[in-house]
N, C-alpha and C. Protein backbone atom coordinates (compact mmCIF):
# COMPACT_ATOMS: atom_id res chain seq x y z
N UNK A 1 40.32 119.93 220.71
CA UNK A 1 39.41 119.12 219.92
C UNK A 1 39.12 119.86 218.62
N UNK A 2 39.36 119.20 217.57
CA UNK A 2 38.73 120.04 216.09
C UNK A 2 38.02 119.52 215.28
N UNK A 3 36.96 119.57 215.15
CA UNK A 3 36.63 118.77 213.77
C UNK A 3 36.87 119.11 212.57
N UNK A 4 36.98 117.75 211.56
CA UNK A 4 36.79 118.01 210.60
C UNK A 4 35.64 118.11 209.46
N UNK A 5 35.14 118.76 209.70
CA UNK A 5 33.66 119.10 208.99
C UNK A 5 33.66 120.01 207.53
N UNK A 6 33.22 118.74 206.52
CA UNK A 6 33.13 119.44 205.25
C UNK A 6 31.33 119.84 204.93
N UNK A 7 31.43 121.22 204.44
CA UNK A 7 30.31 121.38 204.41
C UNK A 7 29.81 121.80 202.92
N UNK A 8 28.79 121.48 202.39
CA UNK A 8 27.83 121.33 201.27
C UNK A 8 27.39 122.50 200.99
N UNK A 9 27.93 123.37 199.56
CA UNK A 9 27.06 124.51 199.18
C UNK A 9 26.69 124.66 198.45
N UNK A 10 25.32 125.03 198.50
CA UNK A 10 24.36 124.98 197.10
C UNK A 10 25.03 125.86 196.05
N UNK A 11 24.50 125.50 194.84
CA UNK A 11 25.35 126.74 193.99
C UNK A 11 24.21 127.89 194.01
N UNK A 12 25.48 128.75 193.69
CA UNK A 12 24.94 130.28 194.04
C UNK A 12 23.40 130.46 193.46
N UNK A 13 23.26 130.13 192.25
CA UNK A 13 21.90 130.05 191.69
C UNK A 13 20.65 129.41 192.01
N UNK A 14 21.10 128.33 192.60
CA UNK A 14 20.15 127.81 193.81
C UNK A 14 19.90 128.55 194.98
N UNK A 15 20.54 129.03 195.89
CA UNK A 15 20.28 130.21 196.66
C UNK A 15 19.70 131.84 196.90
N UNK A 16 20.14 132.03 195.47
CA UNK A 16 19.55 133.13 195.14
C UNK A 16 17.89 133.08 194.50
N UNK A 17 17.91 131.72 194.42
CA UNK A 17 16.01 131.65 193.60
C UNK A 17 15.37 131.58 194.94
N UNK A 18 15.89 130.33 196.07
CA UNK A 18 15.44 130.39 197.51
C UNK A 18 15.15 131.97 197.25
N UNK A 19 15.92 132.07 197.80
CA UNK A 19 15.85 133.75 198.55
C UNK A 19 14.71 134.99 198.02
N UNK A 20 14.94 134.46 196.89
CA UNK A 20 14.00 135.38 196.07
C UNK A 20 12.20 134.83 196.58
N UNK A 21 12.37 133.17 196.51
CA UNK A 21 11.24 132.99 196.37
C UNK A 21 10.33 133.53 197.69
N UNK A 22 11.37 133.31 198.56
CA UNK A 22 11.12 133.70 200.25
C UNK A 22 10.73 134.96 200.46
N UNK A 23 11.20 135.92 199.58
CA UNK A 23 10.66 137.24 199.41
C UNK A 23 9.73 137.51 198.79
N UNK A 24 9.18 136.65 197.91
CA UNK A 24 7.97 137.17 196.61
C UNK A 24 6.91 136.73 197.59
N UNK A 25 6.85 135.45 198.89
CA UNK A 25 6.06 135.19 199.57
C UNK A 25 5.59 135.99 200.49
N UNK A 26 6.21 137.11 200.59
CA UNK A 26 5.73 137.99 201.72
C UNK A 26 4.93 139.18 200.93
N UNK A 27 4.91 139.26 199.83
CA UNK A 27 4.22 139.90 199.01
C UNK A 27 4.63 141.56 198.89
N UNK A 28 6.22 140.97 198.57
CA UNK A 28 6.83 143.04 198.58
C UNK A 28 7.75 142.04 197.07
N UNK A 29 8.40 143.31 196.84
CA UNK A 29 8.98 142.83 195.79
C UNK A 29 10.76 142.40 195.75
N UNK A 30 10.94 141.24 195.65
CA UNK A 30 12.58 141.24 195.94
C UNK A 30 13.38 141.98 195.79
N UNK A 31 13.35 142.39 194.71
CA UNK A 31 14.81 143.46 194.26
C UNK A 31 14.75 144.59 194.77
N UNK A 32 13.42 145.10 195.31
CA UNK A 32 13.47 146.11 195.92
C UNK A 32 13.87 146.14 197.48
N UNK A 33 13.44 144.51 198.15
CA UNK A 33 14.27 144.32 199.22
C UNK A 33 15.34 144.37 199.76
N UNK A 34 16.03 143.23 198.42
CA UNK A 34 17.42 143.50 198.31
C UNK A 34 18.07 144.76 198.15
N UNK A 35 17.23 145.47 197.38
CA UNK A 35 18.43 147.07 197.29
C UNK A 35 18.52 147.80 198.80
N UNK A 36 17.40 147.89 199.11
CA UNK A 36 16.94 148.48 200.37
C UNK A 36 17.86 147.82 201.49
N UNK A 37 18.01 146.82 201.94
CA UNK A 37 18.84 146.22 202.76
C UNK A 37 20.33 146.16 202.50
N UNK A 38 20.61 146.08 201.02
CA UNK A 38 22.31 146.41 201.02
C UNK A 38 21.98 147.74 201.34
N UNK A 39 21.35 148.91 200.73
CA UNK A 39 21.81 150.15 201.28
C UNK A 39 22.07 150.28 202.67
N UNK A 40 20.97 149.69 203.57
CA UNK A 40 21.37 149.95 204.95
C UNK A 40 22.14 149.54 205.47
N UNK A 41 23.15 147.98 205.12
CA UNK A 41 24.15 147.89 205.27
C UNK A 41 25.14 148.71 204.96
N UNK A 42 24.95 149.11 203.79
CA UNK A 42 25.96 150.19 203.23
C UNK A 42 26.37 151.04 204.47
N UNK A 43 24.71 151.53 205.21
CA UNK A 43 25.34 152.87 205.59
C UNK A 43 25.53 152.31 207.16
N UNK A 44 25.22 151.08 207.73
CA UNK A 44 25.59 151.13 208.79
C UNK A 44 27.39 150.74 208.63
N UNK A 45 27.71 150.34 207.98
CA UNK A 45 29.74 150.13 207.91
C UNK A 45 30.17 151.59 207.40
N UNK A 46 29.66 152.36 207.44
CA UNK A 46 30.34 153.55 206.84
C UNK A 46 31.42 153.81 207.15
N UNK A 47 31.34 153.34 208.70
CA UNK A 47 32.72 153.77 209.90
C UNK A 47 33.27 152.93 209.95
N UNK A 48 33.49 151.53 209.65
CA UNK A 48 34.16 150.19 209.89
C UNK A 48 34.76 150.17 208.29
N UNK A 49 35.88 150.52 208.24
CA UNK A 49 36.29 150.21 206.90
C UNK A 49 36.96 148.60 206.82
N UNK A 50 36.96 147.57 207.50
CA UNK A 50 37.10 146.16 206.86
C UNK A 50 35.43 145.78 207.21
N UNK A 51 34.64 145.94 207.55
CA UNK A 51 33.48 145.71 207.24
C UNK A 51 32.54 146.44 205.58
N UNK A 52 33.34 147.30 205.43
CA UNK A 52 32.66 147.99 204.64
C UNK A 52 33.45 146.98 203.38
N UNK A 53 34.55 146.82 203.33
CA UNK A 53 35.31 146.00 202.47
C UNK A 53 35.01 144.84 202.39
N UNK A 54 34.47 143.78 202.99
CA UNK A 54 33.37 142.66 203.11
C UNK A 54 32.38 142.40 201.88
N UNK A 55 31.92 143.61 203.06
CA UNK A 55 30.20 144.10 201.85
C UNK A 55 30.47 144.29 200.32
N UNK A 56 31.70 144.41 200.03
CA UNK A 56 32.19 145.07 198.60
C UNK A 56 32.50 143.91 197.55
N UNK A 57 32.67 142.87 198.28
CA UNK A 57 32.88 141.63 197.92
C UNK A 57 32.13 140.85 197.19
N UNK A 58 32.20 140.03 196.31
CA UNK A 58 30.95 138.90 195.34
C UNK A 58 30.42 138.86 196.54
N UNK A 59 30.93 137.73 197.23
CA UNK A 59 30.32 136.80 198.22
C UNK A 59 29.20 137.34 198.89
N UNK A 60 29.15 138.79 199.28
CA UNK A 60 28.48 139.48 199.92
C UNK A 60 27.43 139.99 199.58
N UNK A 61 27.42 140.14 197.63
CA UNK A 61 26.66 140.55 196.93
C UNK A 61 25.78 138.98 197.19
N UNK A 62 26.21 137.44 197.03
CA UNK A 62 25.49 136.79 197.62
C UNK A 62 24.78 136.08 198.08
N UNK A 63 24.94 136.89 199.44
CA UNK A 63 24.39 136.97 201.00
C UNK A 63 25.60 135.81 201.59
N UNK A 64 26.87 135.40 201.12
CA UNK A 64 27.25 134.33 201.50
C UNK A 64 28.15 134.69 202.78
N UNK A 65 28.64 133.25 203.80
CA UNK A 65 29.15 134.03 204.85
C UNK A 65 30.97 133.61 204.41
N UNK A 66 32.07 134.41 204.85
CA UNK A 66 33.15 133.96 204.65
C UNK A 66 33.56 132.54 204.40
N UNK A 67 34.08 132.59 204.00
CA UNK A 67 34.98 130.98 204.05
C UNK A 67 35.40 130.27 205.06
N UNK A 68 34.97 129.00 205.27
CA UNK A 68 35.45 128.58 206.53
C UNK A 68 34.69 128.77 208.20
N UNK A 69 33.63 129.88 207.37
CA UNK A 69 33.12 130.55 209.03
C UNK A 69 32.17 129.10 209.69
N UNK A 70 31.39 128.45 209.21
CA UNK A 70 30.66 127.49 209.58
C UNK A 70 31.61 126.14 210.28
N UNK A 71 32.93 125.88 209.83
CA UNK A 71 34.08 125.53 210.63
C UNK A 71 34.40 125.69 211.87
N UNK A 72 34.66 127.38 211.63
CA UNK A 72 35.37 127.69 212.52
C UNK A 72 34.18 127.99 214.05
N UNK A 73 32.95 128.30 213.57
CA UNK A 73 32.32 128.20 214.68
C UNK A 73 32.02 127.04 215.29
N UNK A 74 31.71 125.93 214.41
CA UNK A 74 31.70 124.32 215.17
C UNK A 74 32.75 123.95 215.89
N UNK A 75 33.90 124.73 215.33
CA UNK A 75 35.61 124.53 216.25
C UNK A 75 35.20 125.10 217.92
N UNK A 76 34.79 126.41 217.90
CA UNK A 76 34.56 126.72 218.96
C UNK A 76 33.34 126.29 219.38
N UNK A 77 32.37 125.70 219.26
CA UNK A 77 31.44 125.42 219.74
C UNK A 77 31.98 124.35 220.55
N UNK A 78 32.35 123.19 219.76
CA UNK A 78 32.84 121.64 220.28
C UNK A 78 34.30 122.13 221.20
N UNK A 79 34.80 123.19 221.11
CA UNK A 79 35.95 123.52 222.18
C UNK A 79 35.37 123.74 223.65
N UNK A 80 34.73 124.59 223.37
CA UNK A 80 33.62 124.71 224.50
C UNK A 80 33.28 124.07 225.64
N UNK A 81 32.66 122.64 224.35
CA UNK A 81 31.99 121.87 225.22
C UNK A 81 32.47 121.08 226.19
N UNK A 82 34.09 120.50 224.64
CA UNK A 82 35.12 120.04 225.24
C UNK A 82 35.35 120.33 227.12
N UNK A 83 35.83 121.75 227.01
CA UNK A 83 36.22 122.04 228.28
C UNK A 83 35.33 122.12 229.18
N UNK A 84 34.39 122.07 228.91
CA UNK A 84 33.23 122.15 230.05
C UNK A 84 33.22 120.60 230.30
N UNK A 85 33.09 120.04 229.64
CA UNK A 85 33.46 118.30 230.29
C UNK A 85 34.37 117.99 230.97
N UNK A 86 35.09 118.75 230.84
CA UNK A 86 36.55 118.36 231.42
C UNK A 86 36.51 119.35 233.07
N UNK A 87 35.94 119.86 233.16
CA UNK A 87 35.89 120.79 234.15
C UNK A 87 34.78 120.20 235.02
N UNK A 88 33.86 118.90 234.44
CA UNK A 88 32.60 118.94 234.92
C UNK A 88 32.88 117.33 236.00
């Protein structure tokens, strides 16, 4: 079973004001969030070099998830279920 599921993405500049705004609400300062959290990403891939190569990426700069990933998990989700019906 596969679907075909096209999915809708805000442009990057729309996402990044979200994000920001979501952070100014907690009353710390974004950019300092953001630095703070890529660093610790940074240092948790230290040892995973295609993870670390990810992170190195626009997309990652961001926060976006690969291409296709929201696909490919509905693929397996609805495979899943698929077979569990079929078994049921």
């Amino acid at each position: 079973m596969r679907a075909d599921v096209r999915t809708r993405q805000r442009p990057r500049r729309v996402r990044a004001t979200t994000l920001i705004k979501r952070l100014t609400r907690t009353g710390k300062n974004p950019e300092e969030v953001l630095r703070d959290a890529e660093a610790k990403a940074g240092e948790g891939a230290a040892g995973f070099p295609r993870l670390r190569a990810c992170l190195d990426t626009p997309a990652a700069a961001d926060n976006a998830a690969p291409d296709g990933t929201f696909v490919r998990g509905l693929e397996a989700l609805l495979d899943g279920l698929a077979a569990r019906l079929e078994t049921a």
